[in-house]
PDB file of N, CA and C in Angstrom:
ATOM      1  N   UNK A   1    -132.062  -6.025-146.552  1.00  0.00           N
ATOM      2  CA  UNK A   1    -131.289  -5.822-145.358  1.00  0.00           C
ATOM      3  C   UNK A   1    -129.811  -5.963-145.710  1.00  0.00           C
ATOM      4  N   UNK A   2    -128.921  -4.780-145.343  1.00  0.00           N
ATOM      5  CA  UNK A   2    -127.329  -5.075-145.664  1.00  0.00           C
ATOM      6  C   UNK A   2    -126.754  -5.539-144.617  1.00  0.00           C
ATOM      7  N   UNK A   3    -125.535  -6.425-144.808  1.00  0.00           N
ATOM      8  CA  UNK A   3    -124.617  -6.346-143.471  1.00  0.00           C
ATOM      9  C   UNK A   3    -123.736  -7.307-143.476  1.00  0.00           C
ATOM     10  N   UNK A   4    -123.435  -8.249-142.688  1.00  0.00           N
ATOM     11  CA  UNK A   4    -121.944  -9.083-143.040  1.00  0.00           C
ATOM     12  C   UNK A   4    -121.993 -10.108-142.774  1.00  0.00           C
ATOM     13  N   UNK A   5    -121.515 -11.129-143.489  1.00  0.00           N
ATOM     14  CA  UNK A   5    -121.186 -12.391-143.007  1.00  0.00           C
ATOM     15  C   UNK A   5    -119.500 -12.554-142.949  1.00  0.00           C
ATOM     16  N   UNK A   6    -119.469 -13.694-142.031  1.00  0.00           N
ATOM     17  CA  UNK A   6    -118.287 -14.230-142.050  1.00  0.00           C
ATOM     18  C   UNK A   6    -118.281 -15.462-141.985  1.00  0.00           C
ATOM     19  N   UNK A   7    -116.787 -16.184-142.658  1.00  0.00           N
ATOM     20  CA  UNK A   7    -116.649 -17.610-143.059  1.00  0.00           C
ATOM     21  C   UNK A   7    -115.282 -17.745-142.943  1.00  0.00           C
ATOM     22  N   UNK A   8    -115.256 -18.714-141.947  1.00  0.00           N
ATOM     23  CA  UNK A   8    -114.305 -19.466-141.529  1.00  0.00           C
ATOM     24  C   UNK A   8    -114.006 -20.774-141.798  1.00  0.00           C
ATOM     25  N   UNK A   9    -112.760 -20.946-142.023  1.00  0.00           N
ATOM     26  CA  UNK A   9    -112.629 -22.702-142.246  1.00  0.00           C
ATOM     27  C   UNK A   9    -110.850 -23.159-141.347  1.00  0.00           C
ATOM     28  N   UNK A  10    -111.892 -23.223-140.082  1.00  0.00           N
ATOM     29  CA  UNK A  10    -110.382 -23.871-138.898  1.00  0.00           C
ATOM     30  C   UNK A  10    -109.191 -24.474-139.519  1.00  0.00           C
ATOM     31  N   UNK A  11    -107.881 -24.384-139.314  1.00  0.00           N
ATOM     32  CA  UNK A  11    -106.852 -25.246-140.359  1.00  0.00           C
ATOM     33  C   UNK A  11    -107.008 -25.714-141.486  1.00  0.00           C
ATOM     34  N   UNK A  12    -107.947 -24.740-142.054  1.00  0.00           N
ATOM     35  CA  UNK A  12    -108.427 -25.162-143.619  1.00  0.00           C
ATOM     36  C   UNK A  12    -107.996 -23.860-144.630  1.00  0.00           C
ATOM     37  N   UNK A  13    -107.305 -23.038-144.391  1.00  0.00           N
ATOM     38  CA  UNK A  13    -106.801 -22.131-145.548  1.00  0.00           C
ATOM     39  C   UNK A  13    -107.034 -22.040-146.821  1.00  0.00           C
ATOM     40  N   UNK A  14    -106.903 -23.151-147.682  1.00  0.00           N
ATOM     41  CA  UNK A  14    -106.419 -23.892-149.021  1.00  0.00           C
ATOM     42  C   UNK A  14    -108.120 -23.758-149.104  1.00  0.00           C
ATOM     43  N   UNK A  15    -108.861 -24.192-148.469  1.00  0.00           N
ATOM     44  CA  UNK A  15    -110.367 -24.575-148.667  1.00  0.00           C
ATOM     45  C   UNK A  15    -110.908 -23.146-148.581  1.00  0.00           C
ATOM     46  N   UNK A  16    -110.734 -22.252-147.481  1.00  0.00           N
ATOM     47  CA  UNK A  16    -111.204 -21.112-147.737  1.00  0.00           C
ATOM     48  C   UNK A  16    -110.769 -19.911-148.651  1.00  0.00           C
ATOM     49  N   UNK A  17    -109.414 -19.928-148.872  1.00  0.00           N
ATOM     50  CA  UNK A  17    -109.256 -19.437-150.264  1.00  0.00           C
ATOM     51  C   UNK A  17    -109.768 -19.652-151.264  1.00  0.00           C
ATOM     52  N   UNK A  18    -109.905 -20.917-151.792  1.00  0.00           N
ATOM     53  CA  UNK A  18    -110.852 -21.361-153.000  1.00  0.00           C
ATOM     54  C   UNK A  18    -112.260 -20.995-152.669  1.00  0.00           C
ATOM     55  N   UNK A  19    -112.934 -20.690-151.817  1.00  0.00           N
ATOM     56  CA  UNK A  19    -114.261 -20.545-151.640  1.00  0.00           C
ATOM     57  C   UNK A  19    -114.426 -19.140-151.814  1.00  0.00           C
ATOM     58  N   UNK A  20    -113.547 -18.500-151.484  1.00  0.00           N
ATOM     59  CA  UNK A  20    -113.419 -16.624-151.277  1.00  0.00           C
ATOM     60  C   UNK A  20    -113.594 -16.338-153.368  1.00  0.00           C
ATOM     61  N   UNK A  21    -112.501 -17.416-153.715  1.00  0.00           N
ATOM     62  CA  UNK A  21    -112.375 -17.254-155.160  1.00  0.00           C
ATOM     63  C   UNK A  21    -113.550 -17.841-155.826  1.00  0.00           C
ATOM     64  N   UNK A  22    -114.265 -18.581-155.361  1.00  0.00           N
ATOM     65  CA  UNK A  22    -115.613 -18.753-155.996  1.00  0.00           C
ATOM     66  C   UNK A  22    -116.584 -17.956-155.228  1.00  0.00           C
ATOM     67  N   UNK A  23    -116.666 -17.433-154.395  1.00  0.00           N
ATOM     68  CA  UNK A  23    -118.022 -16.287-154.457  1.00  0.00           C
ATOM     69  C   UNK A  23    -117.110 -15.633-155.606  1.00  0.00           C
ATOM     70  N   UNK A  24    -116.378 -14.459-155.551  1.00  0.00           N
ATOM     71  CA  UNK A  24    -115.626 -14.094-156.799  1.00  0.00           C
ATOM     72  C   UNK A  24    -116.427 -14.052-157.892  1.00  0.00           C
ATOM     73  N   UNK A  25    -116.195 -15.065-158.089  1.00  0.00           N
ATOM     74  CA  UNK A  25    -116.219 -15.438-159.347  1.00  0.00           C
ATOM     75  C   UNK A  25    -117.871 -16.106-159.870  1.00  0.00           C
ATOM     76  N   UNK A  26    -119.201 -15.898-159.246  1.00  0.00           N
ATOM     77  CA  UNK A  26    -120.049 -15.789-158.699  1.00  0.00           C
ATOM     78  C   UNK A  26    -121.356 -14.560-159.260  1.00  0.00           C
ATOM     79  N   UNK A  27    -121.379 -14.112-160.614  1.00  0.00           N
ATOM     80  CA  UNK A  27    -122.185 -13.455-161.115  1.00  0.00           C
ATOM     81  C   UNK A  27    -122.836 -12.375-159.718  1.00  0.00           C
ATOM     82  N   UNK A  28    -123.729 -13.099-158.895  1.00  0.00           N
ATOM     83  CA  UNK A  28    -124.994 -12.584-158.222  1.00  0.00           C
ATOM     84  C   UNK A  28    -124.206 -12.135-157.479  1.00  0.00           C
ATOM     85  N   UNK A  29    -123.584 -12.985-156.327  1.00  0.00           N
ATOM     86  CA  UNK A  29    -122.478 -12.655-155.142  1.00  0.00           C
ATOM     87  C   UNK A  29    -121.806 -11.728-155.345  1.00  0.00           C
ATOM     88  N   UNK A  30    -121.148 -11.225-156.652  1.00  0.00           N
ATOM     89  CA  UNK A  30    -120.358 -10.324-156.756  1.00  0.00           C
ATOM     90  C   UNK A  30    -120.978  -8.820-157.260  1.00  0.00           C
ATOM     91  N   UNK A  31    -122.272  -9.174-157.249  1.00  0.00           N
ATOM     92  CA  UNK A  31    -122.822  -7.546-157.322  1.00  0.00           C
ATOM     93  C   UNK A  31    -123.737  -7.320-156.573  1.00  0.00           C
ATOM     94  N   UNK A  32    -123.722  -8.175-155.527  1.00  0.00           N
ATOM     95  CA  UNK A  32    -124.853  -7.472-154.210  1.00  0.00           C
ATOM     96  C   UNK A  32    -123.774  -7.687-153.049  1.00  0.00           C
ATOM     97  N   UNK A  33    -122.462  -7.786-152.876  1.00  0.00           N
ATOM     98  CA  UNK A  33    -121.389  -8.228-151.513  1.00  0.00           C
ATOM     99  C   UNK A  33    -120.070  -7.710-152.297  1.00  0.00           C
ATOM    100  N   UNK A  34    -119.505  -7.344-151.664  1.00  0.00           N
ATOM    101  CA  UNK A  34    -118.178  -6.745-151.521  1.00  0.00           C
ATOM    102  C   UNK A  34    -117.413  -7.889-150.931  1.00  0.00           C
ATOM    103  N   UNK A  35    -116.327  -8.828-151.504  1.00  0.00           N
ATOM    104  CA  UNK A  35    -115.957  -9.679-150.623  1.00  0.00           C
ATOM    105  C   UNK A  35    -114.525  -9.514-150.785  1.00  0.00           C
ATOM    106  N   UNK A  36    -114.141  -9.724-149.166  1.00  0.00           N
ATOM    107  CA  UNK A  36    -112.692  -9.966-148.920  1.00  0.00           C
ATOM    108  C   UNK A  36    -111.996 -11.253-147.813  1.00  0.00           C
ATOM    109  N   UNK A  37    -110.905 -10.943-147.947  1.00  0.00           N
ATOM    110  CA  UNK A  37    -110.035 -12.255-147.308  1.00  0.00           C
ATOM    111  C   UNK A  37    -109.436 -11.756-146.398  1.00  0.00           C
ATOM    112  N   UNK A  38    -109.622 -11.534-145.722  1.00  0.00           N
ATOM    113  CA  UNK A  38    -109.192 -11.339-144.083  1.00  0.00           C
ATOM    114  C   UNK A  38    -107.873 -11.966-143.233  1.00  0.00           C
ATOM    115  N   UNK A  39    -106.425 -11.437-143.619  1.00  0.00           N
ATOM    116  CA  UNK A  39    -105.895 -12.561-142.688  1.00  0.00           C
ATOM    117  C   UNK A  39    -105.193 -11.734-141.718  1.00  0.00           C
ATOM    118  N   UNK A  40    -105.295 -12.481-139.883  1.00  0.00           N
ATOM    119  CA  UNK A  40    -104.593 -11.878-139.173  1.00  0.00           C
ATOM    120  C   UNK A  40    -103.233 -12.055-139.163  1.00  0.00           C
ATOM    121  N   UNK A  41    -102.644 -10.741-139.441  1.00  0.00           N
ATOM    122  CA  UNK A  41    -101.016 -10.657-139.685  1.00  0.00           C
ATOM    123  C   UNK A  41    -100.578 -10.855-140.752  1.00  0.00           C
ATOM    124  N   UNK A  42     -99.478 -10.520-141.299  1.00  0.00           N
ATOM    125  CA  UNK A  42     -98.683 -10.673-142.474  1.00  0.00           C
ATOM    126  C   UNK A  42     -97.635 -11.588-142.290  1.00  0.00           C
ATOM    127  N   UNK A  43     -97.582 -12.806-142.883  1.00  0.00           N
ATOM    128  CA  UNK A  43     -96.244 -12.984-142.840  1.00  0.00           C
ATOM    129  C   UNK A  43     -95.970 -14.027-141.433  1.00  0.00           C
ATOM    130  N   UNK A  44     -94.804 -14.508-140.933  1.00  0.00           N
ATOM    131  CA  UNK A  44     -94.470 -15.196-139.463  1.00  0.00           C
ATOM    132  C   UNK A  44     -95.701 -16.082-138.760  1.00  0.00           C
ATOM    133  N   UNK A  45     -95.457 -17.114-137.873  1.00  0.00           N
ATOM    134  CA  UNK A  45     -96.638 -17.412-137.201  1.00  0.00           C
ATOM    135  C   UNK A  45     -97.102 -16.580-136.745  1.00  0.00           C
ATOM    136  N   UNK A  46     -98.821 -16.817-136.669  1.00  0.00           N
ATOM    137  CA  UNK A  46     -99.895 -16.778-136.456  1.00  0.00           C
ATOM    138  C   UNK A  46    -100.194 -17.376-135.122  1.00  0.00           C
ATOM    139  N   UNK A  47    -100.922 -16.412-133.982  1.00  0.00           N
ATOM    140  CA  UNK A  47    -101.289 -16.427-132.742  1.00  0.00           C
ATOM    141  C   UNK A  47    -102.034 -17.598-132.999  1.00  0.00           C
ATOM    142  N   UNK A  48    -102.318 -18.366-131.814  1.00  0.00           N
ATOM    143  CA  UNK A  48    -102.980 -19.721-131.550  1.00  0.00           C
ATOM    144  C   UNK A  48    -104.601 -19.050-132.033  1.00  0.00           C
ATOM    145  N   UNK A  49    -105.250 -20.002-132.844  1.00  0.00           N
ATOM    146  CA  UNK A  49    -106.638 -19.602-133.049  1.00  0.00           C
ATOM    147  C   UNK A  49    -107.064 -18.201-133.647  1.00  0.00           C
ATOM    148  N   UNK A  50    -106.164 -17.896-134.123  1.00  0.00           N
ATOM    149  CA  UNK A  50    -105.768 -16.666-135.719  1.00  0.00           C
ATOM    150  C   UNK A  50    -106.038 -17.236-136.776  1.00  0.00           C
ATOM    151  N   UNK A  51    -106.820 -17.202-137.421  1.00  0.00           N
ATOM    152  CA  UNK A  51    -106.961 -17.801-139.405  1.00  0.00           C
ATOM    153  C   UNK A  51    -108.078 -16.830-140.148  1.00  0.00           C
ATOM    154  N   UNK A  52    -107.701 -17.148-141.101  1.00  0.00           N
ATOM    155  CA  UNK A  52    -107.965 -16.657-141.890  1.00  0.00           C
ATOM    156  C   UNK A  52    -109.795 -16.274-142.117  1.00  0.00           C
ATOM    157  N   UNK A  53    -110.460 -15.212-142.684  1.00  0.00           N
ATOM    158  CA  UNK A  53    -112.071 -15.399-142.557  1.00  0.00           C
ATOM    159  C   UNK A  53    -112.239 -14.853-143.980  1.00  0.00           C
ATOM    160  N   UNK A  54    -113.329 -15.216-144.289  1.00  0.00           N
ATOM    161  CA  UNK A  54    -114.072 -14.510-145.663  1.00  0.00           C
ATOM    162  C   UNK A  54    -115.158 -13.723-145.012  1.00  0.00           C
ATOM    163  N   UNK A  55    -115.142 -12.000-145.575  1.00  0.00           N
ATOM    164  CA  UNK A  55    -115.768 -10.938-144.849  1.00  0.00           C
ATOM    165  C   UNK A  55    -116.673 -10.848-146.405  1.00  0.00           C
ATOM    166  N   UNK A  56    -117.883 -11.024-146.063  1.00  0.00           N
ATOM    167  CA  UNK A  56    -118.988 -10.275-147.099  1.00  0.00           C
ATOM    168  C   UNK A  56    -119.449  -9.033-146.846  1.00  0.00           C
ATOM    169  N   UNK A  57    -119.534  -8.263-147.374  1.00  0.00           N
ATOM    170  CA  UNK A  57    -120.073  -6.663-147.166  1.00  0.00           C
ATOM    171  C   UNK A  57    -121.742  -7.181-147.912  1.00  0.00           C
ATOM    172  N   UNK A  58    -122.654  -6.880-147.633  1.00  0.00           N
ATOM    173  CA  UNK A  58    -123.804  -7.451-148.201  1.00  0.00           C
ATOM    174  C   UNK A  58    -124.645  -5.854-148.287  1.00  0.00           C
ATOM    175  N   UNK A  59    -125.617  -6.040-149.546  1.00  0.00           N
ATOM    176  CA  UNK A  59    -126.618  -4.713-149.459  1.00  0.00           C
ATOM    177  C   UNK A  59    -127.582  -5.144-149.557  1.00  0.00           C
ATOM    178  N   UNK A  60    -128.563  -4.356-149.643  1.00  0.00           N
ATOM    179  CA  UNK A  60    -130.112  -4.918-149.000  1.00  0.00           C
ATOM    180  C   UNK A  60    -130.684  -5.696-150.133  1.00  0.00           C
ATOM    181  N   UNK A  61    -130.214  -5.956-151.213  1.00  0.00           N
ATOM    182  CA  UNK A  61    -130.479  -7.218-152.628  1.00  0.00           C
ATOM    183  C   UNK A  61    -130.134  -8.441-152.314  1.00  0.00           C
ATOM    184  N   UNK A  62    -129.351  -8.506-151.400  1.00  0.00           N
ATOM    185  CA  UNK A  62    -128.705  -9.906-151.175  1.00  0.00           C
ATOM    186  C   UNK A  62    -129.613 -10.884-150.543  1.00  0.00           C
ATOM    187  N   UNK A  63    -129.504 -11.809-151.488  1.00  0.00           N
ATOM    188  CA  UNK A  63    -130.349 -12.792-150.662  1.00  0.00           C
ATOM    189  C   UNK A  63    -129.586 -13.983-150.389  1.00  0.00           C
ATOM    190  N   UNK A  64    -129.643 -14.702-149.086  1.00  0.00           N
ATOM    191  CA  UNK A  64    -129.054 -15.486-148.419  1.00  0.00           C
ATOM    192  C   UNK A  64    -128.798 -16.970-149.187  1.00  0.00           C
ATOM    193  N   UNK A  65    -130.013 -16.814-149.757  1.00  0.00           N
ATOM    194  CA  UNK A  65    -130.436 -18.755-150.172  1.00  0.00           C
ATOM    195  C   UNK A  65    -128.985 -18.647-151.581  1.00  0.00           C
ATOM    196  N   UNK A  66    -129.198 -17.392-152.095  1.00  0.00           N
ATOM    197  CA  UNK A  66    -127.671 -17.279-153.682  1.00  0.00           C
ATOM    198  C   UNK A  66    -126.157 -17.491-152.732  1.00  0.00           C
ATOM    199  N   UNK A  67    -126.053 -17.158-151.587  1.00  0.00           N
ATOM    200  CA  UNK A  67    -124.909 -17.548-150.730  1.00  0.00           C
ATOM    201  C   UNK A  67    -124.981 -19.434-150.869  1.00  0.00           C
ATOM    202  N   UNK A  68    -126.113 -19.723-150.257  1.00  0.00           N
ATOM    203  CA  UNK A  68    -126.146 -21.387-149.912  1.00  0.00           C
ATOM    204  C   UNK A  68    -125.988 -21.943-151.489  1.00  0.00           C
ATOM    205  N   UNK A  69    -126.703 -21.670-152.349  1.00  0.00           N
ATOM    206  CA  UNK A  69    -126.764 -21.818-153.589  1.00  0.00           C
ATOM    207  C   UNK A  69    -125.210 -22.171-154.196  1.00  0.00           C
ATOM    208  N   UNK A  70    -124.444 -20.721-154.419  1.00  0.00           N
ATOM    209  CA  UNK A  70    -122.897 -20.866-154.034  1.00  0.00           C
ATOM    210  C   UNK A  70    -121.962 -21.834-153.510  1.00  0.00           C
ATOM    211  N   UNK A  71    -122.515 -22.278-151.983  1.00  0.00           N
ATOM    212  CA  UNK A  71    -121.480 -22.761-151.495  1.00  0.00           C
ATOM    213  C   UNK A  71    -121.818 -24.492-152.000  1.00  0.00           C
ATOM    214  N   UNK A  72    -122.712 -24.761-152.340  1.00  0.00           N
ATOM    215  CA  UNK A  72    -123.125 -26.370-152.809  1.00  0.00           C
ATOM    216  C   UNK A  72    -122.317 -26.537-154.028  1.00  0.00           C
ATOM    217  N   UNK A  73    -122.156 -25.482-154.679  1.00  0.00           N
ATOM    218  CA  UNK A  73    -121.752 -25.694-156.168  1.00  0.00           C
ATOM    219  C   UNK A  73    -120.300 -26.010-156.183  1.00  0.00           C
ATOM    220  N   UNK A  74    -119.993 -24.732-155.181  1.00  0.00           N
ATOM    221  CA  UNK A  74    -118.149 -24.758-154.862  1.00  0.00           C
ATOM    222  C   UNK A  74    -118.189 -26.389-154.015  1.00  0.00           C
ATOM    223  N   UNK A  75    -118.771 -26.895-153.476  1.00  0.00           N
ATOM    224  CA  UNK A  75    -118.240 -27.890-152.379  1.00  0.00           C
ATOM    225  C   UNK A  75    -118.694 -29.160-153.521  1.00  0.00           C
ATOM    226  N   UNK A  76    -119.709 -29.324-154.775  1.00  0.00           N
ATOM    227  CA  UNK A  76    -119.446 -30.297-155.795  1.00  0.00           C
ATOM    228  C   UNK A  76    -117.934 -30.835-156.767  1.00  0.00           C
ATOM    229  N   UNK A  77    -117.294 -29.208-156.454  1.00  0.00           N
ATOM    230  CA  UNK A  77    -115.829 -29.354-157.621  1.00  0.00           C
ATOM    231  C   UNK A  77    -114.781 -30.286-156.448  1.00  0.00           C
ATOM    232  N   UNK A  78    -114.970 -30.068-155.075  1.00  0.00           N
ATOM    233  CA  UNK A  78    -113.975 -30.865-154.093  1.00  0.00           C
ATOM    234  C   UNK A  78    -114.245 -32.043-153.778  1.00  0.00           C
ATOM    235  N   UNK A  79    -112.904 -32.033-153.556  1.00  0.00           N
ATOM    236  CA  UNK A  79    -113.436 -34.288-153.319  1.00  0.00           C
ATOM    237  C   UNK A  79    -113.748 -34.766-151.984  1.00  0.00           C
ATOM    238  N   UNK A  80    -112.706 -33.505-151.070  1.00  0.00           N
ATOM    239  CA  UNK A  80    -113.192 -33.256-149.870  1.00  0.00           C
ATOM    240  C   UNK A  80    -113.107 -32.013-149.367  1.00  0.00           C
ATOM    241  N   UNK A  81    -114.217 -31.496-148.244  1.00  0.00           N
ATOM    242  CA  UNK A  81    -114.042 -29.863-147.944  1.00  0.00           C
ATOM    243  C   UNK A  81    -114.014 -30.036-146.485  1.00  0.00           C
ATOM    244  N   UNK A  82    -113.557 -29.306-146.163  1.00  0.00           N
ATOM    245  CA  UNK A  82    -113.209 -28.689-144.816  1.00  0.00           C
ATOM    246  C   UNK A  82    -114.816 -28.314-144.638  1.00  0.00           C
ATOM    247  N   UNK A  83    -115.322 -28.445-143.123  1.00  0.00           N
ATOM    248  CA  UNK A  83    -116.344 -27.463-143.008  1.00  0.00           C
ATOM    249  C   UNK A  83    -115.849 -25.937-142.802  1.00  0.00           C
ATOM    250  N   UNK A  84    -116.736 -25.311-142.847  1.00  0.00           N
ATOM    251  CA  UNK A  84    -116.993 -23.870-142.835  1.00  0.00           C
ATOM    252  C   UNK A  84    -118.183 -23.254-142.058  1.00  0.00           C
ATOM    253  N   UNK A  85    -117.060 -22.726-141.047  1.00  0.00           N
ATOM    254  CA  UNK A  85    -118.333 -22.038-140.268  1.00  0.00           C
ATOM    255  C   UNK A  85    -118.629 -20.492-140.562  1.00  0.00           C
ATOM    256  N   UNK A  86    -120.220 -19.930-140.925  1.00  0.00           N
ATOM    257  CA  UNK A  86    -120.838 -19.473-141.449  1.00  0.00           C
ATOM    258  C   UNK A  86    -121.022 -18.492-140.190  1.00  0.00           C
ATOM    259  N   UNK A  87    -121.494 -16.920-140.584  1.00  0.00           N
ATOM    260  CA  UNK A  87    -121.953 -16.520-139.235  1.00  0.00           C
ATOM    261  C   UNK A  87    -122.118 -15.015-139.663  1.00  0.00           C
ATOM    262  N   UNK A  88    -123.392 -14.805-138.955  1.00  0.00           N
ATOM    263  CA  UNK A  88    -124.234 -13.156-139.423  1.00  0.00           C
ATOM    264  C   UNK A  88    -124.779 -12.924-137.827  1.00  0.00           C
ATOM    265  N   UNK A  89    -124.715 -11.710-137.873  1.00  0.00           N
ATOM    266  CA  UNK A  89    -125.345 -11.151-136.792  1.00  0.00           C
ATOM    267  C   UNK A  89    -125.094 -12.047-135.807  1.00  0.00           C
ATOM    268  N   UNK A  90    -124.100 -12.794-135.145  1.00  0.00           N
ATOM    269  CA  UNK A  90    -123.506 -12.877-133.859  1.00  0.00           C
ATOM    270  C   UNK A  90    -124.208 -14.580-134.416  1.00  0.00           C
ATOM    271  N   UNK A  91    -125.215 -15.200-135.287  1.00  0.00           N
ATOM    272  CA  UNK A  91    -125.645 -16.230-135.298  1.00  0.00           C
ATOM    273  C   UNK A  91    -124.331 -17.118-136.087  1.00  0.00           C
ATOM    274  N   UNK A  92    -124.052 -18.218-135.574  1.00  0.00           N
ATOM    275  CA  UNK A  92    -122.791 -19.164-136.555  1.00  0.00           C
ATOM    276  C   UNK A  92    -123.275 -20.636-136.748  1.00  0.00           C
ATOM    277  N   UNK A  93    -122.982 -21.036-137.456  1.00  0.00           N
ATOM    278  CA  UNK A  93    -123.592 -21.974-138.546  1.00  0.00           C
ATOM    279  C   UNK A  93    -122.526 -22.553-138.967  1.00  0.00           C
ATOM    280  N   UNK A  94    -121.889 -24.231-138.753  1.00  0.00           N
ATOM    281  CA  UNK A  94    -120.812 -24.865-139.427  1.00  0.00           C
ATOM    282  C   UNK A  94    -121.477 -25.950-140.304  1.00  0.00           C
ATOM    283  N   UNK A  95    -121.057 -25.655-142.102  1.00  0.00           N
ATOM    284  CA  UNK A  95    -122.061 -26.351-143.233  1.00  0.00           C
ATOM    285  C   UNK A  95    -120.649 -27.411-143.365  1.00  0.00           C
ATOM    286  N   UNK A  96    -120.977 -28.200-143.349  1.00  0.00           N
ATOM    287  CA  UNK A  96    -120.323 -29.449-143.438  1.00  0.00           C
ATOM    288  C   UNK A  96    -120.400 -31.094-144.645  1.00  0.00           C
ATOM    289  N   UNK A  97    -121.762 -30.143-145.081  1.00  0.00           N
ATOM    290  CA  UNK A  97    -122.319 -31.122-145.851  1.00  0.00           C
ATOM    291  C   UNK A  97    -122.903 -30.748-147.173  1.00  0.00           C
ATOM    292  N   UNK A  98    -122.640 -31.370-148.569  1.00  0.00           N
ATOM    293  CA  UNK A  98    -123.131 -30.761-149.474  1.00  0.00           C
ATOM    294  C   UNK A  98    -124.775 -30.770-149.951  1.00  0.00           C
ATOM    295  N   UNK A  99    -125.376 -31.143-149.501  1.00  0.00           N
ATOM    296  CA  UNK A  99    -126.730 -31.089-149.300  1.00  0.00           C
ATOM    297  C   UNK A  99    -127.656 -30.478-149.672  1.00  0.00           C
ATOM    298  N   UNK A 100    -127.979 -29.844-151.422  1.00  0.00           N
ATOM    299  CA  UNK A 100    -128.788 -28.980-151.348  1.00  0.00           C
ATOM    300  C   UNK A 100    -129.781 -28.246-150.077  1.00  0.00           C
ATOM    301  N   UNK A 101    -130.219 -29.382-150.067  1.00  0.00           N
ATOM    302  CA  UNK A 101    -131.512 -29.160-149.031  1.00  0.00           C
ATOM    303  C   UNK A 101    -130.997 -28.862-147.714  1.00  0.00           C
ATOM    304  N   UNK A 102    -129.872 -29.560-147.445  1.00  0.00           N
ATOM    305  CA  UNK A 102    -129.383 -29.541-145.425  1.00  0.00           C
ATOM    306  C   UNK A 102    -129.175 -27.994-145.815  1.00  0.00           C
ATOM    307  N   UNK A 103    -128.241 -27.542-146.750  1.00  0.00           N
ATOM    308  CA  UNK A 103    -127.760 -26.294-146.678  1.00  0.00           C
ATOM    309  C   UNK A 103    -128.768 -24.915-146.716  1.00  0.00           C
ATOM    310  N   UNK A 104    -129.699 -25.316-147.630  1.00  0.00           N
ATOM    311  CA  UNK A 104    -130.970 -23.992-147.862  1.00  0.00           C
ATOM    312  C   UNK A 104    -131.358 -23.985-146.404  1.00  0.00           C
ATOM    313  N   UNK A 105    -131.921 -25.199-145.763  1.00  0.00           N
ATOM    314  CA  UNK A 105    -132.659 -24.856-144.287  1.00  0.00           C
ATOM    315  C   UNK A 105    -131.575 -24.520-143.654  1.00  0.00           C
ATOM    316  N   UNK A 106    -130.814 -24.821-143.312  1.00  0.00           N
ATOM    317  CA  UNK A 106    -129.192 -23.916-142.246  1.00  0.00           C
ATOM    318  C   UNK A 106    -128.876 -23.064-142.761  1.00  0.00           C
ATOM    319  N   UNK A 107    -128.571 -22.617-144.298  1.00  0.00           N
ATOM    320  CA  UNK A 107    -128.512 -20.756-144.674  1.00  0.00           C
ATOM    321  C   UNK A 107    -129.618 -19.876-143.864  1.00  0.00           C
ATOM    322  N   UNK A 108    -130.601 -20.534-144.233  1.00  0.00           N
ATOM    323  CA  UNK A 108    -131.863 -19.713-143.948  1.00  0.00           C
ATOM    324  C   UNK A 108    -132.147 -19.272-143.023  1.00  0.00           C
ATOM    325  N   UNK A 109    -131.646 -20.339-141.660  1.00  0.00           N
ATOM    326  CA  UNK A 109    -131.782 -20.069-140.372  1.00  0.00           C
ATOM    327  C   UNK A 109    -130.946 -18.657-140.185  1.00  0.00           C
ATOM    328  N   UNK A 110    -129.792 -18.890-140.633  1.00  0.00           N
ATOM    329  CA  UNK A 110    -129.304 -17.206-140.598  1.00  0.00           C
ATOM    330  C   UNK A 110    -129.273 -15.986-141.095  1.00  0.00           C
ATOM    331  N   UNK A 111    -129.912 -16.477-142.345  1.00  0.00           N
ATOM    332  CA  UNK A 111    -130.652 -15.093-142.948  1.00  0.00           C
ATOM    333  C   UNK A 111    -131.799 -14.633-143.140  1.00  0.00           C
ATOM    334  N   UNK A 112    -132.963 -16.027-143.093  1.00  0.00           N
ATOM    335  CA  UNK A 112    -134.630 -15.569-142.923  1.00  0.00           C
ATOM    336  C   UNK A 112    -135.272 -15.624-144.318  1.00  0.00           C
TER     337      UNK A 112
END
């Protein structure tokens, strides 16, 4: 199944840049998703509740659990992370915790 996720991290910029740069950088992620960094506007403040998102383009290889997989690994190198809210098909998901396990069952819920 192809299609998109998005990832947000509220007043967390610094955290979601580094995360955009580790899918990146991400063997699997980077040859089943197209990923980009999304920011509203160039430049000047930013409308109230404007930030920044990580857009996955996904194709029907992608499997959800190599996303969760991903984000445990990236959230081991930080000392602290911002949560990140997660979100496919209108479903959103804020991972907050490095948790192998919390994270596979809450990926999963949104990808199956």
């Amino acid at each position: 199944m192809s299609g998109v996720i998005r990832v947000r991290a509220d007043n967390a910029e610094e955290e979601l840049h580094s995360f955009c740069q580790w899918l990146r950088d991400e063997p699997y992620v980077r040859l089943h998703a197209v990923i980009m960094l999304i920011s509203p506007g160039h430049g000047g403040p930013r409308p109230a509740g404007m930030f920044d998102v990580v857009k996955l383009v996904i194709d029907a290889e992608f499997k959800i659990l190599n996303f969760g997989r991903a984000y445990v690994a990236w959230r081991a190198t930080r000392r602290y992370a911002s949560p990140l809210t997660v979100e496919r098909d209108g479903v959103g998901i804020t991972l907050d915790d490095g948790d192998p396990e919390v994270v596979s069952r809450v990926i999963m819920a949104i990808g199956g």
